[in-house]
C-alpha atoms as a PDB file:
ATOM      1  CA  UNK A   1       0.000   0.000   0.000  1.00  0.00           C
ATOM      2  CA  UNK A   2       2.712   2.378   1.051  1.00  0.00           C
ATOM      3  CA  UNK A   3       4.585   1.423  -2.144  1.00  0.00           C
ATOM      4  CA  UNK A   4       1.670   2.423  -4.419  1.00  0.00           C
ATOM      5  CA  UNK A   5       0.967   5.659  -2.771  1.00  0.00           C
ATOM      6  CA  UNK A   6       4.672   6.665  -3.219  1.00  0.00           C
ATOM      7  CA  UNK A   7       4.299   5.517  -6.406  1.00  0.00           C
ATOM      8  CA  UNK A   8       1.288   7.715  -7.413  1.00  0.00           C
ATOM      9  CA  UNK A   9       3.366  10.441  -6.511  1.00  0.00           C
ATOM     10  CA  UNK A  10       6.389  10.001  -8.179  1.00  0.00           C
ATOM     11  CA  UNK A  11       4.197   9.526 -11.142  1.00  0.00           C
ATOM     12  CA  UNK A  12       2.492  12.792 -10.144  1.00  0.00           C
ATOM     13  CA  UNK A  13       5.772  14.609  -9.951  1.00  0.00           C
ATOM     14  CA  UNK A  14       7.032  13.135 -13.409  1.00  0.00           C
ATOM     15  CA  UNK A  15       3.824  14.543 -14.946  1.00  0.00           C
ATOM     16  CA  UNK A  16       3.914  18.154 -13.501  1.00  0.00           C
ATOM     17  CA  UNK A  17       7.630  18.092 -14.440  1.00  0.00           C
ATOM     18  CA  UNK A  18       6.592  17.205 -17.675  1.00  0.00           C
ATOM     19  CA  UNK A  19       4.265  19.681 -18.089  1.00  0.00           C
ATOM     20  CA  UNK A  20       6.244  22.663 -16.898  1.00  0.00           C
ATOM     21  CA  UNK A  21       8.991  21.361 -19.393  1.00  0.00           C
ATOM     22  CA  UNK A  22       5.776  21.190 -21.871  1.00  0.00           C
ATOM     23  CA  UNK A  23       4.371  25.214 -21.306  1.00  0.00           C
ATOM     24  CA  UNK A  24       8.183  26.609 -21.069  1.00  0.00           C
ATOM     25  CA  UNK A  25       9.247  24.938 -24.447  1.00  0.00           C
ATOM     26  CA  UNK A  26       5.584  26.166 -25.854  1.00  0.00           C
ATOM     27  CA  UNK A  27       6.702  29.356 -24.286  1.00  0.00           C
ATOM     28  CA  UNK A  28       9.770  29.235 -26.185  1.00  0.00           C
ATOM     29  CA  UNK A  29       8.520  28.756 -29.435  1.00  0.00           C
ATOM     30  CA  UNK A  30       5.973  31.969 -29.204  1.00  0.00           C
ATOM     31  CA  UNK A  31       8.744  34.136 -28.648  1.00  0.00           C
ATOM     32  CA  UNK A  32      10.408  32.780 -31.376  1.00  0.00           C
ATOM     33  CA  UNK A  33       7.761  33.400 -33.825  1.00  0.00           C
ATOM     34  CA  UNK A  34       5.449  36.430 -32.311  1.00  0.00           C
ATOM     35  CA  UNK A  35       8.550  37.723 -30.133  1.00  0.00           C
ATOM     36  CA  UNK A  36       6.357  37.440 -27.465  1.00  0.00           C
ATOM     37  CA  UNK A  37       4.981  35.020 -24.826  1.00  0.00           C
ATOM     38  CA  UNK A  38       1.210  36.138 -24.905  1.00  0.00           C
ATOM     39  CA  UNK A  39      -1.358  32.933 -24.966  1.00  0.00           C
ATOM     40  CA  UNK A  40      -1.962  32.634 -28.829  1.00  0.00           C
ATOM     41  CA  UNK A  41      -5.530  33.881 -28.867  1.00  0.00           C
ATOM     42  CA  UNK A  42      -4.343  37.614 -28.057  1.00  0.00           C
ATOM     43  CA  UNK A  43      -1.292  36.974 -30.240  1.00  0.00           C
ATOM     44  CA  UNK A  44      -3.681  36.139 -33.258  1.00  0.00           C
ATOM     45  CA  UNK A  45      -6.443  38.759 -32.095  1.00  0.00           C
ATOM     46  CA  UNK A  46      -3.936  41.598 -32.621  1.00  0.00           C
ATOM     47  CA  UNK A  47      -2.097  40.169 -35.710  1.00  0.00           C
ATOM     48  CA  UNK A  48      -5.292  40.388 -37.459  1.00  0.00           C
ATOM     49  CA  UNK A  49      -6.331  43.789 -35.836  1.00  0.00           C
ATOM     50  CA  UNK A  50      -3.175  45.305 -37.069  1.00  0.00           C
ATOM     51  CA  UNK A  51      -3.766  43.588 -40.987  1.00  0.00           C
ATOM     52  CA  UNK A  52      -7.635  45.362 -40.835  1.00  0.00           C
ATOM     53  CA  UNK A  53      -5.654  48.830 -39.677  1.00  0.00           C
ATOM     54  CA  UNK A  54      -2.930  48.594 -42.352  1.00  0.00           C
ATOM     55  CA  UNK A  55      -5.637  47.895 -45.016  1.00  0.00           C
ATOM     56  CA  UNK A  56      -8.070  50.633 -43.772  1.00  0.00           C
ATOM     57  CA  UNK A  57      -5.046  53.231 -43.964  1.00  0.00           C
ATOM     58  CA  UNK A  58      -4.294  52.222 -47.747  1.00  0.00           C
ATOM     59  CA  UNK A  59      -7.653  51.853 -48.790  1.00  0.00           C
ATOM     60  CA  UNK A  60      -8.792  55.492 -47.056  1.00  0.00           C
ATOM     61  CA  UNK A  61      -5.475  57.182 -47.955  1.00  0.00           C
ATOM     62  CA  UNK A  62      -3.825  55.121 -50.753  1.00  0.00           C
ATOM     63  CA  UNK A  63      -1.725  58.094 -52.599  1.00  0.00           C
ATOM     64  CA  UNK A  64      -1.151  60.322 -49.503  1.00  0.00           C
ATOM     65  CA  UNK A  65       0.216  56.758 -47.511  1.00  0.00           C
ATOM     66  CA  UNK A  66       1.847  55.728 -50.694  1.00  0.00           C
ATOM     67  CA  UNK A  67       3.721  58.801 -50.572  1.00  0.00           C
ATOM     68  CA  UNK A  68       4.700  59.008 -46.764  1.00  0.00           C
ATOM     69  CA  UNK A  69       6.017  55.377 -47.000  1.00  0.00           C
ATOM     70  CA  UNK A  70       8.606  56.467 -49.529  1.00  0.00           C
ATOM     71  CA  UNK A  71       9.619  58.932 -47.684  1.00  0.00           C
ATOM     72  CA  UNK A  72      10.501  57.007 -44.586  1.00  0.00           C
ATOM     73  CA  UNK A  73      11.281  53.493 -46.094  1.00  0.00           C
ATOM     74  CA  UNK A  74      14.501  53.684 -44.963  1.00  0.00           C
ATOM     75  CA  UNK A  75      13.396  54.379 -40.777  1.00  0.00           C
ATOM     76  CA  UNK A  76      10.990  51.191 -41.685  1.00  0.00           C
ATOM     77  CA  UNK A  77      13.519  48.736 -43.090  1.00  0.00           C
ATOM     78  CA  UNK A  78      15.845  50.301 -40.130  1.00  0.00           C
ATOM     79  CA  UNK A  79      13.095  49.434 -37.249  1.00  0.00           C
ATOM     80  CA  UNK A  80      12.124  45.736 -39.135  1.00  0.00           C
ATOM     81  CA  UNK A  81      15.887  44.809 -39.161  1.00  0.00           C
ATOM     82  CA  UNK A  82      16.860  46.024 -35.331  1.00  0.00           C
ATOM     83  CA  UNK A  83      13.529  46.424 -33.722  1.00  0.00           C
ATOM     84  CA  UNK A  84      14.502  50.154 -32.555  1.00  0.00           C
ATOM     85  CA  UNK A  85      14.978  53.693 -34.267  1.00  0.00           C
ATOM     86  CA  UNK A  86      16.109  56.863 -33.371  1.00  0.00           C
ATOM     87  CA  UNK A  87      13.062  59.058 -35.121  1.00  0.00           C
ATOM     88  CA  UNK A  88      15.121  62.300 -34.054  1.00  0.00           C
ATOM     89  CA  UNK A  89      15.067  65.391 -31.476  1.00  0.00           C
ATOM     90  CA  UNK A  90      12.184  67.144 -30.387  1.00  0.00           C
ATOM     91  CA  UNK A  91      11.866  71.004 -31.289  1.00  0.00           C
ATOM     92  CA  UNK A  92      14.111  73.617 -29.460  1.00  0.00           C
ATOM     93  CA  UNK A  93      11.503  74.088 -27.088  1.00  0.00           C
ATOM     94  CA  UNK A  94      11.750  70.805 -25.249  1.00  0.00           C
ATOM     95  CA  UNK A  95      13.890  72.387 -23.185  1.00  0.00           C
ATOM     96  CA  UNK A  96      10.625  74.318 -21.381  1.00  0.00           C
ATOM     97  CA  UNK A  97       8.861  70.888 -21.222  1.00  0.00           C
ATOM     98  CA  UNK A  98      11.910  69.419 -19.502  1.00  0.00           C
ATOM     99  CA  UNK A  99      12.242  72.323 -16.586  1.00  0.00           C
ATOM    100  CA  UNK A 100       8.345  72.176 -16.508  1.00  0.00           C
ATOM    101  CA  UNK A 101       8.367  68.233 -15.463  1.00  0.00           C
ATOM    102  CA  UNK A 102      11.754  68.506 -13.561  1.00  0.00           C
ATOM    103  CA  UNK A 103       9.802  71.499 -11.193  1.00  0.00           C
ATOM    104  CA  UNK A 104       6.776  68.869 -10.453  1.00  0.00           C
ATOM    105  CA  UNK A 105       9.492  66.337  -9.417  1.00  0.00           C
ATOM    106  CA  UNK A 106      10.821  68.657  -7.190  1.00  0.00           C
ATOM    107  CA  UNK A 107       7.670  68.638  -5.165  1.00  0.00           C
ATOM    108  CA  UNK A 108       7.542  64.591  -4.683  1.00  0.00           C
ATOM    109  CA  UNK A 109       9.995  63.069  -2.200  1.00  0.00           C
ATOM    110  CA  UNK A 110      12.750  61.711  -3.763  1.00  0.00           C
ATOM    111  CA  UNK A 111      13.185  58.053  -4.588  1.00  0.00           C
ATOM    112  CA  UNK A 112      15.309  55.866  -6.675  1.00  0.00           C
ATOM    113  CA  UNK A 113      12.181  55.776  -9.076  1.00  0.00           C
ATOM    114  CA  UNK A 114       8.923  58.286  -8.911  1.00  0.00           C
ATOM    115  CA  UNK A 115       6.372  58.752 -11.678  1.00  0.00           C
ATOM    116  CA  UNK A 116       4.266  61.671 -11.762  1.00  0.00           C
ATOM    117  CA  UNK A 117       1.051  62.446 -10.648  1.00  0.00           C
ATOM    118  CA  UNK A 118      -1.757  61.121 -13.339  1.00  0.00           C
ATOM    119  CA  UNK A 119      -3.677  63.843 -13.673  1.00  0.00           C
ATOM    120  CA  UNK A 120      -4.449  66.190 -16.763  1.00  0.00           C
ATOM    121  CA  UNK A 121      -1.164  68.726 -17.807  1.00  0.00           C
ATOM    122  CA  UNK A 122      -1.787  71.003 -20.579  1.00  0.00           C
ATOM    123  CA  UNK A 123       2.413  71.759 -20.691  1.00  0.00           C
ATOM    124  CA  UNK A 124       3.167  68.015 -20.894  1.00  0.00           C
ATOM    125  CA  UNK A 125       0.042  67.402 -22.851  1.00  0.00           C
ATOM    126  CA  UNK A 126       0.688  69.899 -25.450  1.00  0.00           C
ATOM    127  CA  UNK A 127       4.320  69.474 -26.238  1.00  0.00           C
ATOM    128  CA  UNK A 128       3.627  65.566 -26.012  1.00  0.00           C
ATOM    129  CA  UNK A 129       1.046  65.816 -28.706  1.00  0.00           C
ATOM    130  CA  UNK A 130       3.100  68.217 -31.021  1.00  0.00           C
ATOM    131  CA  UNK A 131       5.988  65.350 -30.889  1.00  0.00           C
ATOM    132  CA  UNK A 132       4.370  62.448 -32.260  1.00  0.00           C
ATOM    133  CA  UNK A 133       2.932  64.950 -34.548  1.00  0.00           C
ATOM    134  CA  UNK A 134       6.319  66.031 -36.141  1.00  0.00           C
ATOM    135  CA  UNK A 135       7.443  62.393 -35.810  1.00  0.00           C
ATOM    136  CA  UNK A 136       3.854  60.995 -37.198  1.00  0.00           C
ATOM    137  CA  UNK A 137       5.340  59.856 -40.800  1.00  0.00           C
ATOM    138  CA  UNK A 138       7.852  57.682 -39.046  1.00  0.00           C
ATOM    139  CA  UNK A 139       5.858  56.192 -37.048  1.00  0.00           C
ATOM    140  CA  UNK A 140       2.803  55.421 -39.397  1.00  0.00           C
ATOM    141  CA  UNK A 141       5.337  54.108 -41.941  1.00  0.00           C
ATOM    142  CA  UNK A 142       6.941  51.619 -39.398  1.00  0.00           C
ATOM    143  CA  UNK A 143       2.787  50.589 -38.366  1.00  0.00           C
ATOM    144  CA  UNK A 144       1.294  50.873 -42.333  1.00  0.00           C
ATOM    145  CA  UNK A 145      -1.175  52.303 -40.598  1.00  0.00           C
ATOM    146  CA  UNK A 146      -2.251  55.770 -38.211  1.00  0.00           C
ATOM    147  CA  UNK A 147      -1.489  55.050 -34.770  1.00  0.00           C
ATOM    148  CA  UNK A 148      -2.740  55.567 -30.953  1.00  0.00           C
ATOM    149  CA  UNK A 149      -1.567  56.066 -27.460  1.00  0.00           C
ATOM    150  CA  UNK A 150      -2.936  53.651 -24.649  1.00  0.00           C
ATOM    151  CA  UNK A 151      -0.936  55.157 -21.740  1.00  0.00           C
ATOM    152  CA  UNK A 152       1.555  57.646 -21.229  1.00  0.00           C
ATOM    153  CA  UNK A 153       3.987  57.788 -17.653  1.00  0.00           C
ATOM    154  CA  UNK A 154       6.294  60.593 -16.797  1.00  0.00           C
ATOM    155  CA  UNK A 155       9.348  59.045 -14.538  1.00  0.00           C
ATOM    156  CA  UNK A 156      12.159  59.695 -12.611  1.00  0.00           C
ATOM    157  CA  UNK A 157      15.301  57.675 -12.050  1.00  0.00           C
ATOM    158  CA  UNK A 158      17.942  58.179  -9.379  1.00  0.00           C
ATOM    159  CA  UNK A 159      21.091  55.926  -8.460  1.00  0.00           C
ATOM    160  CA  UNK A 160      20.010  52.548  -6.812  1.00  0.00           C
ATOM    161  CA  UNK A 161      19.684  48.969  -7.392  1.00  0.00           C
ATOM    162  CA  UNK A 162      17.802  46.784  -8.866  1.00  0.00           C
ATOM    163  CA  UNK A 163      15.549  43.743  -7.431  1.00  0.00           C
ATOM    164  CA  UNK A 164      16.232  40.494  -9.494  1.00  0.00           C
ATOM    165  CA  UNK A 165      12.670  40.234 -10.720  1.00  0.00           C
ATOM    166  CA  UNK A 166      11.882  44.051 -11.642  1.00  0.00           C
ATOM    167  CA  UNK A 167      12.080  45.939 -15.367  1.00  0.00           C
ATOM    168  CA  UNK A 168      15.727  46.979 -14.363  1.00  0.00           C
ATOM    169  CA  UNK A 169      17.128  43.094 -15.288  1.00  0.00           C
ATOM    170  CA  UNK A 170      16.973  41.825 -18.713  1.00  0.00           C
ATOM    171  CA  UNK A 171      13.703  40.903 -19.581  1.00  0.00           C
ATOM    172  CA  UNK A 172      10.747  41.441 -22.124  1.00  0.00           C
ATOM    173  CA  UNK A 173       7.011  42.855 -21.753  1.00  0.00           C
ATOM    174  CA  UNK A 174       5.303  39.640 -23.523  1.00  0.00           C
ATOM    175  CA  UNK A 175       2.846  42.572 -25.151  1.00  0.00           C
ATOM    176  CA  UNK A 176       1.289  42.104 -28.431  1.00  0.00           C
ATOM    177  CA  UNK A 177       3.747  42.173 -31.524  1.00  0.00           C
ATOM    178  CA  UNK A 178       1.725  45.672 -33.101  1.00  0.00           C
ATOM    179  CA  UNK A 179       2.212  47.059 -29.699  1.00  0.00           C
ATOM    180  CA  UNK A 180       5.223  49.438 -29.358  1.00  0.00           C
ATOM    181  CA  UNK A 181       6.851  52.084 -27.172  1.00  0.00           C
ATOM    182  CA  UNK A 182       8.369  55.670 -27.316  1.00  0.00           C
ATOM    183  CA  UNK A 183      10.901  57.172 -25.339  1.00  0.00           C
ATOM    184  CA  UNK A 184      11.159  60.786 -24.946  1.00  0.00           C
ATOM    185  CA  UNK A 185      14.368  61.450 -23.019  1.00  0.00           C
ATOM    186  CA  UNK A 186      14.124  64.789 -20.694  1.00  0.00           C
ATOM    187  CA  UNK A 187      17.717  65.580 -19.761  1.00  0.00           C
ATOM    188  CA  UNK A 188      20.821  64.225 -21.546  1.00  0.00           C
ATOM    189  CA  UNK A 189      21.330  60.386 -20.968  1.00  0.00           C
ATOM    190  CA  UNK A 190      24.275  58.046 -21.244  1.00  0.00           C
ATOM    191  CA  UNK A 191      25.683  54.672 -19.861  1.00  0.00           C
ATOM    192  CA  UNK A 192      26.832  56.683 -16.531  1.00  0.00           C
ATOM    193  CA  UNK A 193      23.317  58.046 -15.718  1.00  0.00           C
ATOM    194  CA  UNK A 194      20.527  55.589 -17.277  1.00  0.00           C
ATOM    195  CA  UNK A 195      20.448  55.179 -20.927  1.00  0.00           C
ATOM    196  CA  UNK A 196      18.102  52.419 -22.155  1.00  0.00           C
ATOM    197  CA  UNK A 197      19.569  49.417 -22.977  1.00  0.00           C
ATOM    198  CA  UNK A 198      18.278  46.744 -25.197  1.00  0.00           C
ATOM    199  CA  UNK A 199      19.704  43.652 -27.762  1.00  0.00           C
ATOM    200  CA  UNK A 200      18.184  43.822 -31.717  1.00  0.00           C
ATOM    201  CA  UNK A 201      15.621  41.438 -33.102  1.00  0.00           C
ATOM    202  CA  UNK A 202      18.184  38.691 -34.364  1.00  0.00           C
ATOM    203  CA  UNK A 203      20.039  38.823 -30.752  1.00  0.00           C
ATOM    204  CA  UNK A 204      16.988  38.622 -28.744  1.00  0.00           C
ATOM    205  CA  UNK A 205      16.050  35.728 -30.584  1.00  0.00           C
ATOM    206  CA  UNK A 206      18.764  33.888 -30.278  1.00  0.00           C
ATOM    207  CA  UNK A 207      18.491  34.144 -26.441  1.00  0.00           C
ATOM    208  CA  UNK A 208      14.779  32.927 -26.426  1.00  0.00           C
ATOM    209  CA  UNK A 209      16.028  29.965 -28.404  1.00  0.00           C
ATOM    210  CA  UNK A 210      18.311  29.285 -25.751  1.00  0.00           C
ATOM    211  CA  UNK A 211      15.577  29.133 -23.351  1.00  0.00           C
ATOM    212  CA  UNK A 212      15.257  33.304 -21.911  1.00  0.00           C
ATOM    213  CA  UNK A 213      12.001  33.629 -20.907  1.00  0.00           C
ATOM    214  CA  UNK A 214      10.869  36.578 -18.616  1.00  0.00           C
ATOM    215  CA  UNK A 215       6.997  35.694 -17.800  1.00  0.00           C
ATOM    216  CA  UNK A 216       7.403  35.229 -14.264  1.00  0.00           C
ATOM    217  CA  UNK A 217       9.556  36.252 -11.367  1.00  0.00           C
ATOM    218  CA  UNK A 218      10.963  33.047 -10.947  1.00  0.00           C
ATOM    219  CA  UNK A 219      11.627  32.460 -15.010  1.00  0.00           C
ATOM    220  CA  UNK A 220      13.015  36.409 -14.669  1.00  0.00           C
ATOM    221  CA  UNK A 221      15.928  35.619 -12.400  1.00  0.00           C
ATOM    222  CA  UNK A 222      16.879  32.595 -13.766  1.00  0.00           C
ATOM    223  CA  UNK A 223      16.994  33.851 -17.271  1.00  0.00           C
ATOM    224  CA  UNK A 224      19.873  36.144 -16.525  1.00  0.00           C
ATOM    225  CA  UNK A 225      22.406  33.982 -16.121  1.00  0.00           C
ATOM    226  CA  UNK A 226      22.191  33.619 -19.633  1.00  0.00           C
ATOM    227  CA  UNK A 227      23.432  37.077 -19.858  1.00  0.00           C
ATOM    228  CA  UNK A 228      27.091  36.588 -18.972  1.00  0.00           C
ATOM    229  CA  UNK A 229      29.536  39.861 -19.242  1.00  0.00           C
ATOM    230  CA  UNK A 230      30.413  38.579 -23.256  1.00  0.00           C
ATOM    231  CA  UNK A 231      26.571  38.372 -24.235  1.00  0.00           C
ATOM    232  CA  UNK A 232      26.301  41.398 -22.842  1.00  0.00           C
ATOM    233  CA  UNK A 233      28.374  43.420 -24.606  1.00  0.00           C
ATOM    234  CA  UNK A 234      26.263  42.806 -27.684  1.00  0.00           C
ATOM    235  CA  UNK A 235      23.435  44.775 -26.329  1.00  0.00           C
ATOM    236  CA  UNK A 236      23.050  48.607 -27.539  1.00  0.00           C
ATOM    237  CA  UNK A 237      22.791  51.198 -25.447  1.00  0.00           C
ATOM    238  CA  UNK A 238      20.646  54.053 -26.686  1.00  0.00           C
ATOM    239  CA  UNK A 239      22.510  57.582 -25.247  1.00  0.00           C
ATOM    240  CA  UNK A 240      21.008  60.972 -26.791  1.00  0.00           C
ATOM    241  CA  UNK A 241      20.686  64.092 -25.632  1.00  0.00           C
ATOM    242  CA  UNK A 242      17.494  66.383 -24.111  1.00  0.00           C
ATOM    243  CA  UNK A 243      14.935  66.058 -26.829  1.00  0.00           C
ATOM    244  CA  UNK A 244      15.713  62.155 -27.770  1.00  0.00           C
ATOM    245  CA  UNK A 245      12.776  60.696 -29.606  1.00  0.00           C
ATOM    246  CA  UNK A 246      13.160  56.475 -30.461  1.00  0.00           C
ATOM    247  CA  UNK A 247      10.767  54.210 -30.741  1.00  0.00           C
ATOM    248  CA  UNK A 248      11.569  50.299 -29.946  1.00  0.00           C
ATOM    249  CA  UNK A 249       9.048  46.748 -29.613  1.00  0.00           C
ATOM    250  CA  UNK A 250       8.978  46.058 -25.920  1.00  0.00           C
ATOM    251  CA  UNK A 251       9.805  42.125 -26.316  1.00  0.00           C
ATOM    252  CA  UNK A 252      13.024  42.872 -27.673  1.00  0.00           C
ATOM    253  CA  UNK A 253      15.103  41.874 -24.164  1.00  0.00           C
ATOM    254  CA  UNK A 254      15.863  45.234 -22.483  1.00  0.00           C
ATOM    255  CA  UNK A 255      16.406  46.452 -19.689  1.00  0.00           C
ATOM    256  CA  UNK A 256      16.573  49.711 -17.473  1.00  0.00           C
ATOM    257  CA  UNK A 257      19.239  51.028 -16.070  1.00  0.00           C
ATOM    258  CA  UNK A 258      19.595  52.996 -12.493  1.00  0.00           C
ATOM    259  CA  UNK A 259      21.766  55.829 -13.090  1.00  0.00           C
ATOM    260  CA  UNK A 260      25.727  55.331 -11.541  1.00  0.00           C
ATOM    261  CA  UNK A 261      25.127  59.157 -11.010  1.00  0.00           C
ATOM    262  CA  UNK A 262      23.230  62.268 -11.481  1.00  0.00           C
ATOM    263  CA  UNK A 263      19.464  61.027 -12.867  1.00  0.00           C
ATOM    264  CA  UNK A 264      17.468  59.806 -15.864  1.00  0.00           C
ATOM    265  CA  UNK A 265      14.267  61.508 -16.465  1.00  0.00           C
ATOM    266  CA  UNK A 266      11.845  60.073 -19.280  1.00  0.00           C
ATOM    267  CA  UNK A 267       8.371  59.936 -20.866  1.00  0.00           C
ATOM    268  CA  UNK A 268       6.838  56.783 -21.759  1.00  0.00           C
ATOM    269  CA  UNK A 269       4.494  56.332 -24.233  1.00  0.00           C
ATOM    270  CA  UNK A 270       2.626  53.365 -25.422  1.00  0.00           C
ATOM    271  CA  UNK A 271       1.159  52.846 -28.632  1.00  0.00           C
ATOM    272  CA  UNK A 272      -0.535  50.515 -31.417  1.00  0.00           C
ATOM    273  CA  UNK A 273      -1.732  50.589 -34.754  1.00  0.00           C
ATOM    274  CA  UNK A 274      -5.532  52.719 -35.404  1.00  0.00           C
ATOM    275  CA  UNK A 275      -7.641  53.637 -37.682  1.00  0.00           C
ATOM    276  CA  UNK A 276      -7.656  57.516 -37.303  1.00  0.00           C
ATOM    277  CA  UNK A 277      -5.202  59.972 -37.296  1.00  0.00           C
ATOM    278  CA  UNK A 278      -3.787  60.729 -33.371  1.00  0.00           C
ATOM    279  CA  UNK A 279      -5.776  63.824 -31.865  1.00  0.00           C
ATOM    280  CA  UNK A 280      -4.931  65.653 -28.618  1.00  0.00           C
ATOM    281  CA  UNK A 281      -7.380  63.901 -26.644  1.00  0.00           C
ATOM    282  CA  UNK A 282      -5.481  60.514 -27.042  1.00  0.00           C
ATOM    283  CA  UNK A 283      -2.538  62.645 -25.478  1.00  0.00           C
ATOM    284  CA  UNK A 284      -4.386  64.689 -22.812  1.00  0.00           C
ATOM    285  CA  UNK A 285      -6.738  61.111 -21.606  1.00  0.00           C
ATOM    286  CA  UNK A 286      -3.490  58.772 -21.193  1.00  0.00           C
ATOM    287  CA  UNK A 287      -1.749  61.252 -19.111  1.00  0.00           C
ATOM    288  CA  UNK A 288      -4.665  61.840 -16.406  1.00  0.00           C
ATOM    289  CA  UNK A 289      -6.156  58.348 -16.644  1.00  0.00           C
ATOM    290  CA  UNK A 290      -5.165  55.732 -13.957  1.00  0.00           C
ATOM    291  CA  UNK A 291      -3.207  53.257 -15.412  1.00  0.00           C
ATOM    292  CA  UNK A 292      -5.443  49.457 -14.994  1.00  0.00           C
ATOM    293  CA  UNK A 293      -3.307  47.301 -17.183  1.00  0.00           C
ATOM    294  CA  UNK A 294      -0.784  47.303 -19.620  1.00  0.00           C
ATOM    295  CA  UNK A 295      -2.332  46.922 -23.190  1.00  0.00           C
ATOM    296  CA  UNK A 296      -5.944  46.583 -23.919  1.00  0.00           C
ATOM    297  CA  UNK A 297      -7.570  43.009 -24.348  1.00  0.00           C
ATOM    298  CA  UNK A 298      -9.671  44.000 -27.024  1.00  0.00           C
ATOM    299  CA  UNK A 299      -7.393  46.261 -29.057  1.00  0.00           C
ATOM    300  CA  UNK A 300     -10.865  47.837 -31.263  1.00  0.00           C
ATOM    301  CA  UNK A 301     -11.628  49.107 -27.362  1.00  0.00           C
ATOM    302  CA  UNK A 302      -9.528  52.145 -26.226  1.00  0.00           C
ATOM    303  CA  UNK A 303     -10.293  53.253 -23.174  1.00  0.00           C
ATOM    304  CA  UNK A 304      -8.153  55.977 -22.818  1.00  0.00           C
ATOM    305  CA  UNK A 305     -10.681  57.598 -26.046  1.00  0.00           C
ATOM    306  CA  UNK A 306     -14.276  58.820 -26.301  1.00  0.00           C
ATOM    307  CA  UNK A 307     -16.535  56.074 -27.623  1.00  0.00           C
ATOM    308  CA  UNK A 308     -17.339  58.452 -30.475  1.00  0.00           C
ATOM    309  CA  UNK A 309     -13.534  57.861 -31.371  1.00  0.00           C
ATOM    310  CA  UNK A 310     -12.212  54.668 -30.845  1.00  0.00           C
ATOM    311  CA  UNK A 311     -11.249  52.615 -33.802  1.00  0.00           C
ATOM    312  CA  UNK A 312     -13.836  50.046 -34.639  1.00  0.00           C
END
């Protein structure tokens, strides 16, 4: 009797064994093929959303898109090959939105990493809006299609350390492939004080075939050791000055980094493929709505826009 209950749960053991070894190889292979570890139903949910957006933008706009994808084919081919670009600097007068966001900071306590307020700016809101707006023909060539915000965070980063399961290790976001992020760097950044650091498409997939995955804490931290010193050193980091615009898919493996000194201050902006052009609203919402989660499930529902506006 004894012997068949231990064996029950030896065979019990062998099967959850096998079945973790089952869901991280499964795991594996998504990030191989949609960079991303997302069940499949999303994956395929947003692969087709983004096909209906790219045809909606040709078939509304055909000569005027035609045109705009000539003219930054060579930013498109750039983002497809590395999965980042640098789309440029901001105008001269980022330098007022930078001393307007470094004041509010100066209210909070300080910490090794604060995030603004979310509540409704017209400074930030404003100069936000006329960024993506100068930068819009990038962007919508790299898509094939217009293109939305779903949320937008204003941080700070001082010198500290990093916890082996947070976004300052090497990791990647597991978002939908159309879903993408913008960096607008506030102050000047490099490799002493915080610059962004992340590998290209063809590196980061060579580390999920080796088994990185990032889904969980416990998959997090033991995924680094797969980052020795040498691997490492492949990885780009992206300096720039005050004004820095790039854009870069969040399951590339990236990290952040705390600044060795002086800080790193930076706004965040998420966005994904649509079916209008961006207005301001889809700036001033993102900014002074709570932030619930970190893409939407449905990606025809936008909650950060009036109903009247959402693509459908």
């Amino acid at each position: 009797m004894k012997f068949t209950v231990l064996a029950k749960n030896d065979l019990r053991g062998s099967l959850r064994s096998l079945y973790v070894l089952y869901v991280d190889l499964f795991t594996i292979l998504k990030c191989s093929i949609f960079r991303s570890s997302l069940d499949l139903r999303t994956q395929i949910r947003w692969e087709f959303f983004h096909m209906y957006m790219k045809f909606m933008f040709i078939f509304k706009n055909f000569l005027v898109a035609s045109n705009r994808i000539k003219v930054s084919q060579s930013i498109n081919q750039d983002f497809k090959r590395k999965g980042f670009v640098l789309l440029g600097r901001a105008s001269s007068d980022s330098s007022e939105l930078s001393a307007h966001v470094e004041s509010l900071f100066l209210s909070q306590s300080p910490e090794k990493y604060n995030v603004l307020p979310r509540k409704y700016d017209p400074v930030i809101s404003n100069h936000v809006f006329k960024i993506l707006t100068k930068f819009s023909h990038s962007i919508e060539s790299i898509f094939q299609s217009h293109f939305q915000t779903y949320w937008i965070s204003v941080y700070k980063t001082s010198p500290g350390e990093s916890t082996g399961d947070s976004s300052f290790v090497w990791h990647q976001d597991a978002d939908p492939r159309p879903l993408l992020k913008i960096f607008i760097y506030l102050n000047d950044l490099t490799k002493k004080n915080g610059a962004f650091r992340t590998f290209d498409r063809k590196f980061s997939r060579l580390l999920f075939n080796k088994g990185f995955i990032s889904n969980s804490p416990e998959h997090r931290i033991n995924s680094q050791k797969l980052i020795t010193e040498d691997v490492a050193a492949s990885s780009h980091w992206i300096e720039g000055s005050a004004g820095t615009v790039f854009i870069f898919d969040n399951n590339l493996i990236h990290k952040g980094t705390f600044p060795e000194e002086g800080y790193r201050t930076v706004i965040s902006i998420e966005i994904y493929p649509s079916k209008n052009k961006l207005d301001s609203t889809n700036v001033a919402n993102p900014l002074s709505m709570p932030v619930i989660d970190d893409f939407p499930l449905s990606p025809y529902i936008n909650r950060y826009m009036p109903t009247e506006q959402a693509p459908h």
